[in-house]
Each structure stands twice: as structure tokens, then as C-alpha cells.
C-alpha atoms as a PDB file:
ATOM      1  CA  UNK A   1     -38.536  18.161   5.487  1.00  0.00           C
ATOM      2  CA  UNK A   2     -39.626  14.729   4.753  1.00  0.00           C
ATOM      3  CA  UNK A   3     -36.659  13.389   2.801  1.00  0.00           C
ATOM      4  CA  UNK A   4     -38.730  10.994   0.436  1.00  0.00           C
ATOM      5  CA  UNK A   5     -36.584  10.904  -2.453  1.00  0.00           C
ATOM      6  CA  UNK A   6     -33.970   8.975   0.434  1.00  0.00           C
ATOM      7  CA  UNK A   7     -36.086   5.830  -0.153  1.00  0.00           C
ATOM      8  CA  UNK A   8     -38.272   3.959  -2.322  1.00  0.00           C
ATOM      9  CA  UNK A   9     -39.519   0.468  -1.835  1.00  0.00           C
ATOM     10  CA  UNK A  10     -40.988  -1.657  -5.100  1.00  0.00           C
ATOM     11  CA  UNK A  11     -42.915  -3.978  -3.919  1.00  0.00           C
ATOM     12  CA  UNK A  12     -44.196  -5.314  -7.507  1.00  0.00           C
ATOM     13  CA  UNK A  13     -40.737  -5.655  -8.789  1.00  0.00           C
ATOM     14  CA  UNK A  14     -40.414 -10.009  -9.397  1.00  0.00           C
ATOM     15  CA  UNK A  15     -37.403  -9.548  -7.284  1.00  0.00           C
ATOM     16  CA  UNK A  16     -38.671  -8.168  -4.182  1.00  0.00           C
ATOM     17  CA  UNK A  17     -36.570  -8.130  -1.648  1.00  0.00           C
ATOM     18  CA  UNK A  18     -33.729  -9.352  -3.820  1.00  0.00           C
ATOM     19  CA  UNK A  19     -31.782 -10.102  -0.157  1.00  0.00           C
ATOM     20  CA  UNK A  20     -33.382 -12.090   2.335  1.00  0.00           C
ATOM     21  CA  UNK A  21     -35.002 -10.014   5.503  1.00  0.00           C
ATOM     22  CA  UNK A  22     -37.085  -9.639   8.266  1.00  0.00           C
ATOM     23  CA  UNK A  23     -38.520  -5.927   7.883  1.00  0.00           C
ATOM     24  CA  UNK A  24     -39.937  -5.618   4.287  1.00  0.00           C
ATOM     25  CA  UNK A  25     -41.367  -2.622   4.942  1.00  0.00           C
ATOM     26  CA  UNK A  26     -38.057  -0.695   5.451  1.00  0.00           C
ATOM     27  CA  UNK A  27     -36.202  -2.344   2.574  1.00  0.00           C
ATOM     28  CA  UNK A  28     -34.858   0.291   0.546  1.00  0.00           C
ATOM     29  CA  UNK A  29     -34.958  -0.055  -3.710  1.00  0.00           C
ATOM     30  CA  UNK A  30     -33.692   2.821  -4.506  1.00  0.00           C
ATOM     31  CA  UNK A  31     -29.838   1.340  -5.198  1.00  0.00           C
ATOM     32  CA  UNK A  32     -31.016  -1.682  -6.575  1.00  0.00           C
ATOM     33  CA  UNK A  33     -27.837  -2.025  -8.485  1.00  0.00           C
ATOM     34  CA  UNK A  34     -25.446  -0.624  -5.627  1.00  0.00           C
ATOM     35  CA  UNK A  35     -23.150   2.213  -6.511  1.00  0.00           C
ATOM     36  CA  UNK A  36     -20.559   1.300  -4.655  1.00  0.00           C
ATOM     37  CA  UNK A  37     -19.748  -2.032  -5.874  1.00  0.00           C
ATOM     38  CA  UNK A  38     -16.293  -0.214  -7.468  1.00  0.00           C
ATOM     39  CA  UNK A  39     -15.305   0.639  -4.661  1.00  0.00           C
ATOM     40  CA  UNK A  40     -13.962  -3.046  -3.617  1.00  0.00           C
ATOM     41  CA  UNK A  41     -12.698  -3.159  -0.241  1.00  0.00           C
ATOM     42  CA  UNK A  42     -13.394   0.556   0.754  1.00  0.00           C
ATOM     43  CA  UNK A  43     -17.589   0.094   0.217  1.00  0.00           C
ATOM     44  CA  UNK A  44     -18.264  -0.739   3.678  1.00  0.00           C
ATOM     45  CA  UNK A  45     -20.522  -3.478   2.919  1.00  0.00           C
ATOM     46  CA  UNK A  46     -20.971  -6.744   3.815  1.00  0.00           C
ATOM     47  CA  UNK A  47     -19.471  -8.782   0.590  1.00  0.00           C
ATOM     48  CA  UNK A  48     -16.651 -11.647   0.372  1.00  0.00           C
ATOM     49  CA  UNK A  49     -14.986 -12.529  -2.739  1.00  0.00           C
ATOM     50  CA  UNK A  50     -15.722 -16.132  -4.551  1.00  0.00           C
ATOM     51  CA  UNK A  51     -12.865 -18.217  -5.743  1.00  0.00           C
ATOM     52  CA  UNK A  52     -12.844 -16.679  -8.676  1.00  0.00           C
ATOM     53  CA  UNK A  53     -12.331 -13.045  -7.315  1.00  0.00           C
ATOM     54  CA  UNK A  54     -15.992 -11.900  -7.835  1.00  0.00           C
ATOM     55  CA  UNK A  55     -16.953  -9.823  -4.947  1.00  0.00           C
ATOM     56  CA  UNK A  56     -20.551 -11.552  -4.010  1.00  0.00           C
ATOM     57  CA  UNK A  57     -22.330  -8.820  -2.520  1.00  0.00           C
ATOM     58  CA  UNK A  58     -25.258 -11.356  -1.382  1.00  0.00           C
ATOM     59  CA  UNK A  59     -25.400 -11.163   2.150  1.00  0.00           C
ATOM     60  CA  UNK A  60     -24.662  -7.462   2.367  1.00  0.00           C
ATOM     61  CA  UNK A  61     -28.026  -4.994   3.536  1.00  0.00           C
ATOM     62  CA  UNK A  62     -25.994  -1.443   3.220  1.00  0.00           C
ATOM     63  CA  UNK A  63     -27.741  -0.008   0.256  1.00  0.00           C
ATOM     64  CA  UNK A  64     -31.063  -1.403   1.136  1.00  0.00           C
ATOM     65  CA  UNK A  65     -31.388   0.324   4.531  1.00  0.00           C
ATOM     66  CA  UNK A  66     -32.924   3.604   4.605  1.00  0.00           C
ATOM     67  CA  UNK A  67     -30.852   4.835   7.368  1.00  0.00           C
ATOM     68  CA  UNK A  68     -27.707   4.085   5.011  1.00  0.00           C
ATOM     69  CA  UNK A  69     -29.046   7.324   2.272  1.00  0.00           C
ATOM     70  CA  UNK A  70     -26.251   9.212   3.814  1.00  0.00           C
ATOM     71  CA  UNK A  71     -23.680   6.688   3.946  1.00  0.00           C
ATOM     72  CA  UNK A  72     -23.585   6.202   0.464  1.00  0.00           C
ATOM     73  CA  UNK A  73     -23.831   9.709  -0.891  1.00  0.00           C
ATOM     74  CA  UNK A  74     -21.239  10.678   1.049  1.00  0.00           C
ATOM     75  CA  UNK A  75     -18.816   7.903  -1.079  1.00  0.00           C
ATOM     76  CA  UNK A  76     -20.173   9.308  -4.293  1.00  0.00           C
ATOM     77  CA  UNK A  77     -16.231  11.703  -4.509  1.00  0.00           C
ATOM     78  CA  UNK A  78     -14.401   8.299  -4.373  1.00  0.00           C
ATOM     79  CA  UNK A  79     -16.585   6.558  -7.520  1.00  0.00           C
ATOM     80  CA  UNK A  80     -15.799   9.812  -9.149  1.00  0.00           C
ATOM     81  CA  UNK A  81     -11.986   9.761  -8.599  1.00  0.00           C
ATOM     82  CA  UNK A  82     -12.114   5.888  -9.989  1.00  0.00           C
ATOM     83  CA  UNK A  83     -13.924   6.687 -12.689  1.00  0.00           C
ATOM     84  CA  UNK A  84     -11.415   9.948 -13.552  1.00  0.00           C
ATOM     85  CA  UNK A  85      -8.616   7.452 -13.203  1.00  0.00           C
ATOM     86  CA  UNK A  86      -9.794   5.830 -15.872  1.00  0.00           C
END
């Protein structure tokens, strides 16, 4: 199997790459907006938090590396039991 639908790059989007990188070609659009961003502390990512307690999620690559499909899938039960807490 060829596991497409695990990335999609848009290379006409005004924002592309919307993070600074090296490898273009591998940066992953497909969570443009990432889904774990509720998650806080427990996303795994790369963020920090500015004075104001925003977490800045600038520097972080997770959701825009093709390798990381899994990763994130695999948190999709803890968005859901945030979301049910609610």
C-alpha cells in the first residue's frame, strides 16, 4: 500500500512552508492547523509558551513531517477525552 492520504504538500498555498526548513519537498500540509495544539504539554511538539501563556508553536516541525502520520493519529483518543470533558 502506498499510504498517500498520510501526506500532502501545497506548494501554491501563499504560506508555503509556513515553518522555516531545509527539505521542502517532505514538508507535510496535511495538519496545517495542528490537531494537537489542545493537548498543551502532552503534544510532543516543539512549542514554548509567550509571556502571556500562548503556547507559540513556531519552531515546532511534528505535524509537518511525514514520518510523524502515526504519531499524531495515535493522540486522536486524548483530543477526544478533552473535548468529552467539556
Amino acid at each position: 500500500m502506498s499510504e498517500n492520504y498520510k501526506f500532502f504538500s501545497n506548494k501554491k498555498c501563499e504560506f508555503f512552508p509556513c515553518h522555516k526548513v531545509d527539505d521542502t519537498e517532505n514538508f507535510n500540509c496535511l495538519f496545517c492547523y495542528c490537531p494537537l495544539y489542545a493537548l498543551g504539554e502532552k503534544c510532543g511538539g516543539n512549542y514554548r509558551y509567550s509571556k502571556k501563556g500562548i503556547k507559540d508553536c513556531t519552531l515546532c516541525l511534528l505535524p509537518h513531517k511525514r514520518e510523524n502520520y502515526d504519531y499524531i493519529i495515535n493522540k486522536f483518543n486524548e483530543i477526544v477525552d478533552i473535548v468529552r470533558k467539556k
